[in-house]
C-alpha atoms as a PDB file:
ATOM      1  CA  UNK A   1     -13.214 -24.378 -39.274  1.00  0.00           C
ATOM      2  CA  UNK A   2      -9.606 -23.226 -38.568  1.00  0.00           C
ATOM      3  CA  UNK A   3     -11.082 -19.519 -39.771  1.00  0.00           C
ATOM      4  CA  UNK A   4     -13.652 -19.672 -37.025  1.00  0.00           C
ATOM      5  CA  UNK A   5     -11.136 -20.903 -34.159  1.00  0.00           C
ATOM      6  CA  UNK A   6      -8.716 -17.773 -35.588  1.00  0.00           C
ATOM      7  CA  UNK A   7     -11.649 -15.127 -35.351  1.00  0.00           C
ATOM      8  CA  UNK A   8     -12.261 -17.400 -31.787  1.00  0.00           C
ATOM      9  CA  UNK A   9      -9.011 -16.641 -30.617  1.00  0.00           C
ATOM     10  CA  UNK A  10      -8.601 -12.921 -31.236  1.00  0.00           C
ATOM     11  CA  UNK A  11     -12.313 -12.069 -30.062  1.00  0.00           C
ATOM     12  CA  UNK A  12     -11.070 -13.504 -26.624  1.00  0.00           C
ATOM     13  CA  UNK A  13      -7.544 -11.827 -26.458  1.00  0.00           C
ATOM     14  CA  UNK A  14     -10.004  -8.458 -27.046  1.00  0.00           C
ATOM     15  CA  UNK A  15     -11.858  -9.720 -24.358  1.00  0.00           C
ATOM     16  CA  UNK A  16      -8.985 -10.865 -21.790  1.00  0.00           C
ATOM     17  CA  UNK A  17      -7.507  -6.827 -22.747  1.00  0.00           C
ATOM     18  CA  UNK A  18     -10.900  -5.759 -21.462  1.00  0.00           C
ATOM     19  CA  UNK A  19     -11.125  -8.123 -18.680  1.00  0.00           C
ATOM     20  CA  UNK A  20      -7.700  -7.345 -17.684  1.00  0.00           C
ATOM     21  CA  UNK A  21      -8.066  -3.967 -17.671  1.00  0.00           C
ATOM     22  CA  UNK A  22     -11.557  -4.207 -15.415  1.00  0.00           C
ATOM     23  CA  UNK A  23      -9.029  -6.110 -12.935  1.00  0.00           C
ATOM     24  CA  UNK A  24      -6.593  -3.264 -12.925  1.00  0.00           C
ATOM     25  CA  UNK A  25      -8.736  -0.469 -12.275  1.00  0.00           C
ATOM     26  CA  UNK A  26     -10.804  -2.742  -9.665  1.00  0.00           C
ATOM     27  CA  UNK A  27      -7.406  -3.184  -7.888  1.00  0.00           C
ATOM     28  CA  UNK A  28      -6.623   0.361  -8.337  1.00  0.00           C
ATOM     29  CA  UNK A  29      -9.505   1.414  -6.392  1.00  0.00           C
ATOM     30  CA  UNK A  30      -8.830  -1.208  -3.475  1.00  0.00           C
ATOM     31  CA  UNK A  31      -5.666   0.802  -2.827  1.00  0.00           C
ATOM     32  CA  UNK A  32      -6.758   3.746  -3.370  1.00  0.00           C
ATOM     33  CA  UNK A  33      -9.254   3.173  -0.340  1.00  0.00           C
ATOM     34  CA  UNK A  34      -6.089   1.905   1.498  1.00  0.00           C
ATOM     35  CA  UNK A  35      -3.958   4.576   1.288  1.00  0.00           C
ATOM     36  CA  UNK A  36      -6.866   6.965   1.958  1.00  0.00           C
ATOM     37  CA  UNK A  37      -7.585   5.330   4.817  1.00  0.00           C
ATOM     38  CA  UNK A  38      -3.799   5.392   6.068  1.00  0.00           C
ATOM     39  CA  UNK A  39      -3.979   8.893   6.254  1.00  0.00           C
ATOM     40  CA  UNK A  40      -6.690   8.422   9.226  1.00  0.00           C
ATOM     41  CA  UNK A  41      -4.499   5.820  10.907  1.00  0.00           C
ATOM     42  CA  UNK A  42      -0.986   7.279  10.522  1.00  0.00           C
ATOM     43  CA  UNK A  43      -1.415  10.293  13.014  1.00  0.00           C
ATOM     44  CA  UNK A  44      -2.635   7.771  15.241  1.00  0.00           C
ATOM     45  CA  UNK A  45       0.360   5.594  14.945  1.00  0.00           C
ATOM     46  CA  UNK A  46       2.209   8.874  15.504  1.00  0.00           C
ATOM     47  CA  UNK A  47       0.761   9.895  18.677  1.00  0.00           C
ATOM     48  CA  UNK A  48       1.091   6.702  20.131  1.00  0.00           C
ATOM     49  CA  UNK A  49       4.551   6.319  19.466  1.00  0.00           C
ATOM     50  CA  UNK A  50       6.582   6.107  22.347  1.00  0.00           C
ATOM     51  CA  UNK A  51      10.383   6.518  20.428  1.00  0.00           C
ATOM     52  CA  UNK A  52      10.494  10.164  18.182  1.00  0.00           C
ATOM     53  CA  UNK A  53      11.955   8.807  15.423  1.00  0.00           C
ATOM     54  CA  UNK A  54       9.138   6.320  14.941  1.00  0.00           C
ATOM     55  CA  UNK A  55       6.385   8.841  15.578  1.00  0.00           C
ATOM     56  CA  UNK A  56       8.910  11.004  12.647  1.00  0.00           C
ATOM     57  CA  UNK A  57       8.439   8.328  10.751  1.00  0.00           C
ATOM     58  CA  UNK A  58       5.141   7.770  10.689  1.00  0.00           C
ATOM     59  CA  UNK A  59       5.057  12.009   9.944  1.00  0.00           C
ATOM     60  CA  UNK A  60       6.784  11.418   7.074  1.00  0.00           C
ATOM     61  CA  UNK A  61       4.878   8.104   5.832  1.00  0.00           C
ATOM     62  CA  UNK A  62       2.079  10.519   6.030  1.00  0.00           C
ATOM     63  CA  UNK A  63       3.288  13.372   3.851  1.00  0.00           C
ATOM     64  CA  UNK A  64       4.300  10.390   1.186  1.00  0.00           C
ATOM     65  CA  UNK A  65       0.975   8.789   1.642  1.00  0.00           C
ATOM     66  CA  UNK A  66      -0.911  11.858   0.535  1.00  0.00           C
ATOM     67  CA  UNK A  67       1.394  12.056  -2.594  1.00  0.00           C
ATOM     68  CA  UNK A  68       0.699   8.052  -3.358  1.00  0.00           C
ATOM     69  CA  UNK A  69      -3.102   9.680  -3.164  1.00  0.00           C
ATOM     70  CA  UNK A  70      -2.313  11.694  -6.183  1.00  0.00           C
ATOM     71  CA  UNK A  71      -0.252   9.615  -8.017  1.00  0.00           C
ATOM     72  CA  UNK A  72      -3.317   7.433  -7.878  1.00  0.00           C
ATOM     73  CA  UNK A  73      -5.360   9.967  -9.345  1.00  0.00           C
ATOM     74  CA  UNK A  74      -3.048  10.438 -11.984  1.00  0.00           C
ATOM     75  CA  UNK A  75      -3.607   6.933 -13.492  1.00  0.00           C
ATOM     76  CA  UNK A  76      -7.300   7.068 -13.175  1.00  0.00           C
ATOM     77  CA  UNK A  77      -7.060  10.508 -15.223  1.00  0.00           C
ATOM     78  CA  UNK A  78      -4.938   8.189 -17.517  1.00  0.00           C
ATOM     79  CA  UNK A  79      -7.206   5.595 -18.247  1.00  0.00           C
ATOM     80  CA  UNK A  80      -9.965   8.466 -18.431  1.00  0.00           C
ATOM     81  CA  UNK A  81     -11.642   6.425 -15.094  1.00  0.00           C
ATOM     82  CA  UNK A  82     -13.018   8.703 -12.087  1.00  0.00           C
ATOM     83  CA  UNK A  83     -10.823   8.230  -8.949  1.00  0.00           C
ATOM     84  CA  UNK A  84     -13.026   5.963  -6.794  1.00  0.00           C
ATOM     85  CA  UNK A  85     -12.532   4.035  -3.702  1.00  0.00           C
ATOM     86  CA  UNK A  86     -13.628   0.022  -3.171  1.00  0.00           C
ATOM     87  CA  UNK A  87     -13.486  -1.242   0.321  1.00  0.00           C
ATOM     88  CA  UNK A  88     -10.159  -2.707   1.107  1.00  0.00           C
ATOM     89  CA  UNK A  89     -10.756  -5.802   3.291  1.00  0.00           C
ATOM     90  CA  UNK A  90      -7.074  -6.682   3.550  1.00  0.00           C
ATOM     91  CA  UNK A  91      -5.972  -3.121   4.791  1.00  0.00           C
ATOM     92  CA  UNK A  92      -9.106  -2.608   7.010  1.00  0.00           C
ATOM     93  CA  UNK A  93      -8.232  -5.969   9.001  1.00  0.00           C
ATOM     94  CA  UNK A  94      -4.386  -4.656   9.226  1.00  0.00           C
ATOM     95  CA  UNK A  95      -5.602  -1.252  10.374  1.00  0.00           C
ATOM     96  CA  UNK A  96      -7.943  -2.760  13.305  1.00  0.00           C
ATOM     97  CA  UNK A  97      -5.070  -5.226  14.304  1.00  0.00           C
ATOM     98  CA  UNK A  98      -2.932  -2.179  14.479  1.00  0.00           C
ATOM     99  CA  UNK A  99      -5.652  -0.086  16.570  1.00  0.00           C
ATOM    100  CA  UNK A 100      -5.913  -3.207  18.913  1.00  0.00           C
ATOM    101  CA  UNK A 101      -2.060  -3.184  19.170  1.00  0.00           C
ATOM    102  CA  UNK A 102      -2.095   0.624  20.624  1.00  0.00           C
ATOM    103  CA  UNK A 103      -4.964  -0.345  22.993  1.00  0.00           C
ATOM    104  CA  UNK A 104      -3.770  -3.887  24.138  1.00  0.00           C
ATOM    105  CA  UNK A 105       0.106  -2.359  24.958  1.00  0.00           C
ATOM    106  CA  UNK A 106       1.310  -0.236  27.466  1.00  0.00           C
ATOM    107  CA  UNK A 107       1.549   3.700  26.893  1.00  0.00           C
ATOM    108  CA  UNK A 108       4.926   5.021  26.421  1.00  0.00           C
ATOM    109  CA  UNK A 109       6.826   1.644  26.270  1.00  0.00           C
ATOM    110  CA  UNK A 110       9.139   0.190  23.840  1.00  0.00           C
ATOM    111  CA  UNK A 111       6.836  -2.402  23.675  1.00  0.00           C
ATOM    112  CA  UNK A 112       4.263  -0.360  22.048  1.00  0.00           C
ATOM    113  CA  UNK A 113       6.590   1.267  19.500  1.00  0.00           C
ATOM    114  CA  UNK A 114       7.862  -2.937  18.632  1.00  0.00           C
ATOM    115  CA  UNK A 115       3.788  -3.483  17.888  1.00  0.00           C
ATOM    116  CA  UNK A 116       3.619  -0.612  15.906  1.00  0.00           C
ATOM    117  CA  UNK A 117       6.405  -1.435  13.631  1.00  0.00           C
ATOM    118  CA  UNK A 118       4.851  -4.801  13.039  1.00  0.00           C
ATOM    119  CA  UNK A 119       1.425  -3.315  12.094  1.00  0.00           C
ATOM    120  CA  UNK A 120       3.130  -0.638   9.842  1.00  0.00           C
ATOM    121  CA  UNK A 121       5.437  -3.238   7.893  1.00  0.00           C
ATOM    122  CA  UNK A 122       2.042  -5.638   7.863  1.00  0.00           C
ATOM    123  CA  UNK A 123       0.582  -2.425   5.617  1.00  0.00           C
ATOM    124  CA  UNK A 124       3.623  -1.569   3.772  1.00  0.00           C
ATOM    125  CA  UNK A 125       4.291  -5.441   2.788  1.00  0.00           C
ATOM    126  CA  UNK A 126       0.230  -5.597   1.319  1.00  0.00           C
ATOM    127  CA  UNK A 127       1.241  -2.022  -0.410  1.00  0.00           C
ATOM    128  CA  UNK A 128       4.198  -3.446  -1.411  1.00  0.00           C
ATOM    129  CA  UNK A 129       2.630  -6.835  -2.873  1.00  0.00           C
ATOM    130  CA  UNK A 130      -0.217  -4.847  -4.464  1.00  0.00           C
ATOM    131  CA  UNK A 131       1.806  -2.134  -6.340  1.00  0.00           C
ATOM    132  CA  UNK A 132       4.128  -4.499  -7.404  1.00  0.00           C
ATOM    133  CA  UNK A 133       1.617  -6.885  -9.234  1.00  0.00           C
ATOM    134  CA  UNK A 134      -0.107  -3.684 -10.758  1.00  0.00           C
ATOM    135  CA  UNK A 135       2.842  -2.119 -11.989  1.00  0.00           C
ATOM    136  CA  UNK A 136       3.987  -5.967 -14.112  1.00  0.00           C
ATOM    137  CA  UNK A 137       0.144  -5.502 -15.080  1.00  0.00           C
ATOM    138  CA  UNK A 138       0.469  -1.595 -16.453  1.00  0.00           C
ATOM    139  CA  UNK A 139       3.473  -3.037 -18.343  1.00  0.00           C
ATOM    140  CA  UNK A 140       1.799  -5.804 -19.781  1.00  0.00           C
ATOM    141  CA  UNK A 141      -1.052  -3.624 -21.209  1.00  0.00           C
ATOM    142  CA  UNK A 142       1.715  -1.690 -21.938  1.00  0.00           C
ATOM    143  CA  UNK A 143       1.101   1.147 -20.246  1.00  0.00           C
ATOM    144  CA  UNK A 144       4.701   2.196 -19.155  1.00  0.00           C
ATOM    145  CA  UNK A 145       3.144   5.352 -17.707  1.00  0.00           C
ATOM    146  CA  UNK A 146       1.254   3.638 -15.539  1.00  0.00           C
ATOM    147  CA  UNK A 147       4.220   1.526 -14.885  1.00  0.00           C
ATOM    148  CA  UNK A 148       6.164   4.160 -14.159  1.00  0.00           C
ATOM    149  CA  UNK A 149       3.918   6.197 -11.478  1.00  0.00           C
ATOM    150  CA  UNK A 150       3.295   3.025  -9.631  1.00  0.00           C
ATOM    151  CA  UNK A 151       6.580   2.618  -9.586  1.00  0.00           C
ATOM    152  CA  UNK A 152       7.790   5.027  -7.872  1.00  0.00           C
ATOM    153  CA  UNK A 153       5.688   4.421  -5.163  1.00  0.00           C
ATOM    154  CA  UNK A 154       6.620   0.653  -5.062  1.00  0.00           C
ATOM    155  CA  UNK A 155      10.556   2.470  -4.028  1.00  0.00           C
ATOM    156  CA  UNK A 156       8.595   4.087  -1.573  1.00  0.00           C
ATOM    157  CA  UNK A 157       7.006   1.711   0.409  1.00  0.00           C
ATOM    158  CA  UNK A 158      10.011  -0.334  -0.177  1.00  0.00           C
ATOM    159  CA  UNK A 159      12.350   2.221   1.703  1.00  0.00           C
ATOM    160  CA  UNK A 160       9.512   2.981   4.064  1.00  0.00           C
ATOM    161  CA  UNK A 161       9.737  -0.529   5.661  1.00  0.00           C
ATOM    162  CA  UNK A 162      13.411  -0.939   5.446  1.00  0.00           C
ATOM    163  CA  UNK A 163      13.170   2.174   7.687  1.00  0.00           C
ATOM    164  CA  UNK A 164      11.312   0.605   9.653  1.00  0.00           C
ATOM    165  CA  UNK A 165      13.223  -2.397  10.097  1.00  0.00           C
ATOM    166  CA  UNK A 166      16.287  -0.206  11.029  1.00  0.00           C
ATOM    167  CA  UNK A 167      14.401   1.717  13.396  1.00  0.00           C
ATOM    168  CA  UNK A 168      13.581  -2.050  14.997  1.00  0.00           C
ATOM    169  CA  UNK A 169      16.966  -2.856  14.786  1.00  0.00           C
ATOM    170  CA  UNK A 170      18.849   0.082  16.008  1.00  0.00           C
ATOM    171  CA  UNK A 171      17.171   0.540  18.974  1.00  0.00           C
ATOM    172  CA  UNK A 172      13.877  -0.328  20.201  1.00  0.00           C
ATOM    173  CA  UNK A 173      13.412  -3.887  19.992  1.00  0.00           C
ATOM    174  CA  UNK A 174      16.662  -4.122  22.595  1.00  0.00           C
ATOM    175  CA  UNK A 175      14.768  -1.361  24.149  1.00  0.00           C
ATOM    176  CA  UNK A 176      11.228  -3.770  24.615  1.00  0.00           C
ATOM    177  CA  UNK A 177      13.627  -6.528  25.359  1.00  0.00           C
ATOM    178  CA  UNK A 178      14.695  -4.721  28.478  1.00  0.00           C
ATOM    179  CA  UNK A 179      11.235  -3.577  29.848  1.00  0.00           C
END
């Protein structure tokens, strides 16, 4: 009996490995679909920028954004997968709230640059959340690789929203506050 339970028990660590693994790559295409579909939204963000160091911002999100692209093409290469997108439902609802943000505000005010923000740091705090949890989940199939790449993106998005919060802070939320 105790035989059985043994063979029981490493049959459905293989399985959990495999199951795990599904997860990863599932989640993998999720944000791959996000940050593709960040490059459509970014030069929007841009032009409606009012202040030039948040439509620079945005600029430079974009460049980084394509490079988070490949990176993510790099680990499906890795695990021999074909880079393919999966309909992010998160990021689509954050991109729409940020569309209706550009609409609903006034062009060319502070106020419109203080949505923005919001809407950008909304998408950098799901990137932020997501390639956290897969790089802890490249490490624990220990795939330091992986763990790696992702990574370096996770600094990314981590110093693109502390950008943004200083570009809130420095100026243009005092800036909205006046208007």
């Amino acid at each position: 009996m105790e035989k059985t339970t043994s063979k029981s028990k490493k049959t459905a660590s293989k399985d959990d490995a495999s199951l795990l693994e599904n997860f990863f790559v599932e989640e993998l295409k999720d944000i791959y679909w996000a940050e593709k579909h960040l490059t459509k939204a970014l030069p929007k963000m841009q032009k409606a920028a009012t202040s030039e160091s948040l439509a620079t911002a945005f600029a430079d999100h974009l460049v980084a954004t394509q490079e988070h692209i490949s990176r993510l093409e790099r680990v499906f290469e890795m695990l021999d997968k074909k880079p393919q997108a999966k309909k992010c439902d998160a990021m689509e609802g954050i991109l729409k709230e940020g569309e209706s943000i550009i609409s609903e505000t006034e062009a060319g005010s502070a106020t419109r640059d203080v949505g923005l923000i919001l809407a950008a740091q909304k998408a950098e705090h799901y990137e932020i959340a997501t390639y956290g949890g897969l790089a802890q989940l490249a490490k624990t199939m220990g795939r330091e690789d992986i763990k790696n790449l992702l990574g370096q993106t996770l600094d990314e998005e981590k110093e693109c929203d502390e950008l943004l919060t200083s570009l809130a802070e420095e100026d243009i939320n005092e800036t909205a506050d006046q208007e």
